[in-house]
N, C-alpha and C. Protein backbone atom coordinates (compact mmCIF):
# COMPACT_ATOMS: atom_id res chain seq x y z
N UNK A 1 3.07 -3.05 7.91
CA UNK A 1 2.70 -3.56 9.20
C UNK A 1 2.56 -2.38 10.17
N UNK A 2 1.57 -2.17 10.89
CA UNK A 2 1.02 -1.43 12.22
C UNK A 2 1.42 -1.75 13.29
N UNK A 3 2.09 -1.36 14.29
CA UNK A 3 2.52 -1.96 15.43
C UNK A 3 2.20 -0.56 16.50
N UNK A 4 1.22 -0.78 17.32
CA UNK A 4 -0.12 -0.08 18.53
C UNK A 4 1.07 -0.27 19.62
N UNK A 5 1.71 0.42 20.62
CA UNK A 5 2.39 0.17 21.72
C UNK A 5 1.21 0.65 22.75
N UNK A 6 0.50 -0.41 23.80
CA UNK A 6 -0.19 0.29 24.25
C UNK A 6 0.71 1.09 26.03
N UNK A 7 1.49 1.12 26.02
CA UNK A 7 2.29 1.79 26.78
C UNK A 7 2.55 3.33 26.44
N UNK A 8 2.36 3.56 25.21
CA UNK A 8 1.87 4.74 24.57
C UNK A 8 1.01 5.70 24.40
N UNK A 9 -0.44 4.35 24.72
CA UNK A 9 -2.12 5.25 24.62
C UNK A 9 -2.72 5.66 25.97
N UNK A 10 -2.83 6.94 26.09
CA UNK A 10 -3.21 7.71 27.20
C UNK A 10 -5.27 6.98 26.86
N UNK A 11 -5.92 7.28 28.48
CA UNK A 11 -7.08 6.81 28.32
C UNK A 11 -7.68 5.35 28.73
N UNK A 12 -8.54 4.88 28.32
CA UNK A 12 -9.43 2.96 28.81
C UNK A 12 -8.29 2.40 27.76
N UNK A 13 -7.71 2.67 26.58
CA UNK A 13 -6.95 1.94 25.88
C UNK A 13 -7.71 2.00 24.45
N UNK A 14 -8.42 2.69 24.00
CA UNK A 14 -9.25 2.76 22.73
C UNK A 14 -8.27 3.69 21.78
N UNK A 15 -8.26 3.20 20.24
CA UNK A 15 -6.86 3.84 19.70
C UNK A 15 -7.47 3.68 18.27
N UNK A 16 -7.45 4.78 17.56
CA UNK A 16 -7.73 4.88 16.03
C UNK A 16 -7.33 4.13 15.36
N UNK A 17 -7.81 3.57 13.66
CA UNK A 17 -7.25 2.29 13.19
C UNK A 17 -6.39 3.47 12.51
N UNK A 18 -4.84 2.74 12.31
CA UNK A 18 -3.90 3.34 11.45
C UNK A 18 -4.09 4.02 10.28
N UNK A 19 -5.14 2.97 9.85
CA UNK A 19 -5.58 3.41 7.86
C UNK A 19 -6.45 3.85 8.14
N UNK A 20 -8.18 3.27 8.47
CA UNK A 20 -9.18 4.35 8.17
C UNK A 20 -9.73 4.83 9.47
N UNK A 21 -8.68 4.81 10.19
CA UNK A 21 -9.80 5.92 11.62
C UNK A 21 -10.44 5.01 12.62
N UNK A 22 -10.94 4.05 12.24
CA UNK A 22 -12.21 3.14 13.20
C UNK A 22 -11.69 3.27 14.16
N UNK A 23 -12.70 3.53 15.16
CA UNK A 23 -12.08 3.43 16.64
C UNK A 23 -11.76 2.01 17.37
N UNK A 24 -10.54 1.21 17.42
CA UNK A 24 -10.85 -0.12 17.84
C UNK A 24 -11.08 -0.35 19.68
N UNK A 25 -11.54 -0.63 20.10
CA UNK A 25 -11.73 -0.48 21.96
C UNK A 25 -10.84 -2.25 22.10
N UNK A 26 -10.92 -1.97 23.65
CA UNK A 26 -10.45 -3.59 23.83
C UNK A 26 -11.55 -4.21 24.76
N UNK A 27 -12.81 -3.11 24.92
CA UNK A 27 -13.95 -3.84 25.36
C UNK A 27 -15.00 -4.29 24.11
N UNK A 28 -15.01 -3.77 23.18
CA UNK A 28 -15.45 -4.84 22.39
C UNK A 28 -15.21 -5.79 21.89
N UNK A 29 -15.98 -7.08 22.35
CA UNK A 29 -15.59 -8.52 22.22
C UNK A 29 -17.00 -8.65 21.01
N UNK A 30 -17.49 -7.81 20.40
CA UNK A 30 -18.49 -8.17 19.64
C UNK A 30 -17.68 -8.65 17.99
N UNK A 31 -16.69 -8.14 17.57
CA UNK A 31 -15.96 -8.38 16.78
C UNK A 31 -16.21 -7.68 15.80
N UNK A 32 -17.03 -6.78 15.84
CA UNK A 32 -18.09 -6.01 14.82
C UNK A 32 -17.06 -4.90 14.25
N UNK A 33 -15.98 -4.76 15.03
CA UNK A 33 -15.25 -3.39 14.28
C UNK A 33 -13.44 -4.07 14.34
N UNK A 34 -13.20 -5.52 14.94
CA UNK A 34 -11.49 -6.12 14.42
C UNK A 34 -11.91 -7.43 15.03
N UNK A 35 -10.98 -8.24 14.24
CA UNK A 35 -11.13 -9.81 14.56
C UNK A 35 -9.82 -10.06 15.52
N UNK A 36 -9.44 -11.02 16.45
CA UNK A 36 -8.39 -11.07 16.30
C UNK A 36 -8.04 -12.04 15.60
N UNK A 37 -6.34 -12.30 15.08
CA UNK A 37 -5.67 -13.21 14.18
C UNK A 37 -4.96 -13.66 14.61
N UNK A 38 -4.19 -13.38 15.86
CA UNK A 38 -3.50 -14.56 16.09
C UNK A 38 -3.07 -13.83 17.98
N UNK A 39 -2.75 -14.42 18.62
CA UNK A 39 -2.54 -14.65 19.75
C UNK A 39 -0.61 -14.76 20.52
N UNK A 40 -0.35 -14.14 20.88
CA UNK A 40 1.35 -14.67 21.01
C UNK A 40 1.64 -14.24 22.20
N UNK A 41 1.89 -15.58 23.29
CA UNK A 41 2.25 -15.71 24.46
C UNK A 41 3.87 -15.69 24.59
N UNK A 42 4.00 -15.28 26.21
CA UNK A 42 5.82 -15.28 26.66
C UNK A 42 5.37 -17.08 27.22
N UNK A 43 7.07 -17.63 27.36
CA UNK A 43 7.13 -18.49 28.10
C UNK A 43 6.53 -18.90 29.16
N UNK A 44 5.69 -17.57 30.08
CA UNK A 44 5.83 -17.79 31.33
C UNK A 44 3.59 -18.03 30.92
N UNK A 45 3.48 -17.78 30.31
CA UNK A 45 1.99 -17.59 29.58
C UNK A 45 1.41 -16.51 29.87
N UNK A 46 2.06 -15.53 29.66
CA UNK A 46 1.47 -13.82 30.01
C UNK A 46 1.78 -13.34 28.50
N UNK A 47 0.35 -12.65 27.99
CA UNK A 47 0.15 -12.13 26.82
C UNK A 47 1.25 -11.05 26.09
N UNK A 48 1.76 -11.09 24.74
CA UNK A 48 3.13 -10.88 24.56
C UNK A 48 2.22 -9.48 23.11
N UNK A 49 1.68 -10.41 22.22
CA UNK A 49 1.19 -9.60 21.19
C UNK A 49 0.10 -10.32 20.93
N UNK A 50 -0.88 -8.83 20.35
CA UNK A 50 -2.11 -9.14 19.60
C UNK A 50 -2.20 -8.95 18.49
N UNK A 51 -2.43 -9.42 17.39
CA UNK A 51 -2.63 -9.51 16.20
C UNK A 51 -3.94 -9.41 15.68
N UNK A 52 -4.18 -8.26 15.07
CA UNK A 52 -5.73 -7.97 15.02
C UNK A 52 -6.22 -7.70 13.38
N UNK A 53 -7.45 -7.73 12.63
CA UNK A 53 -7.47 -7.31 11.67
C UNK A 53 -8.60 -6.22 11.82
N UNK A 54 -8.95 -5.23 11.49
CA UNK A 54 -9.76 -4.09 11.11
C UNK A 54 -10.88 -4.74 9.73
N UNK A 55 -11.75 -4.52 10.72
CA UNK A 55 -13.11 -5.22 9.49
C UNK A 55 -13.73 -4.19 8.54
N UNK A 56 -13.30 -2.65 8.94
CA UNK A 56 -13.53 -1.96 7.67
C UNK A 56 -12.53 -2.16 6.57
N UNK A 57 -11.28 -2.11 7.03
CA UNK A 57 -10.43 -1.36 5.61
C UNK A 57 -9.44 -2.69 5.65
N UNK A 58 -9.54 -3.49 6.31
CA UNK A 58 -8.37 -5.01 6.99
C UNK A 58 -7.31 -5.10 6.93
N UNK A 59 -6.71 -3.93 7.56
CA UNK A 59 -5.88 -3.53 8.18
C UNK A 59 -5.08 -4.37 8.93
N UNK A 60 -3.74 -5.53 9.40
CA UNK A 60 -3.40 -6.02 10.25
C UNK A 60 -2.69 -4.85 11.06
N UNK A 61 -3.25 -5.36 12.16
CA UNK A 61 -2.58 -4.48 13.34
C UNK A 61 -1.87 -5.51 14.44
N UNK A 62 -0.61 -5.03 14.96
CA UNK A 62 0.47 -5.93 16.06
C UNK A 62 -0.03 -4.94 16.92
N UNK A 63 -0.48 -5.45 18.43
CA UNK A 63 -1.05 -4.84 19.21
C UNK A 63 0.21 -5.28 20.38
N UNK A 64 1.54 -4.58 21.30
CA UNK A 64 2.53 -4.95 22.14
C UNK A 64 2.13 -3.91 23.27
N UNK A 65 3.41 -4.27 24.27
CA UNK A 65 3.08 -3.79 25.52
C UNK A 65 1.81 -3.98 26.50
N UNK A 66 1.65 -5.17 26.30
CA UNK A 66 0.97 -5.96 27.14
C UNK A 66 1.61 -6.48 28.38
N UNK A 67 2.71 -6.49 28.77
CA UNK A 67 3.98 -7.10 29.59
C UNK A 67 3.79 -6.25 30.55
N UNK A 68 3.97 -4.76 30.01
CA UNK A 68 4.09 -3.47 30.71
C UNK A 68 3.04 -3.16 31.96
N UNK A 69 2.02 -3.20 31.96
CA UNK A 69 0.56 -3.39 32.05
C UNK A 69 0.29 -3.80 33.24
């Protein structure tokens, strides 16, 4: 398992895939380079984790520090 802290990534938030490199952005909504897989909200309904897969090598990635933000 991959776990991305984006409280970590200097920059717009664009961050290499763990395994093969792909660059994943969080402005592409084309889906052409990660899907997402699942979605996980706090109580209060503010985004908690992203769960993403990598469409080259399919990779799951836990995308946190969204709270921070």
């Amino acid at each position: 398992m991959h776990v991305i802290d984006l409280t970590k990534i200097d920059g717009s938030g664009d961050f290499p895939c763990p395994r093969c490199g792909s660059v994943i952005s969080p402005e592409d909504e084309s889906e052409d380079t990660y899907i997402i897989q699942n979605v996980k909200m706090t109580r209060n309904d503010q985004l908690e984790e992203l769960v993403i897969q990598c469409n080259k090598c399919k990779t799951i990635i836990h995308i946190t520090g969204f709270t921070a933000l």
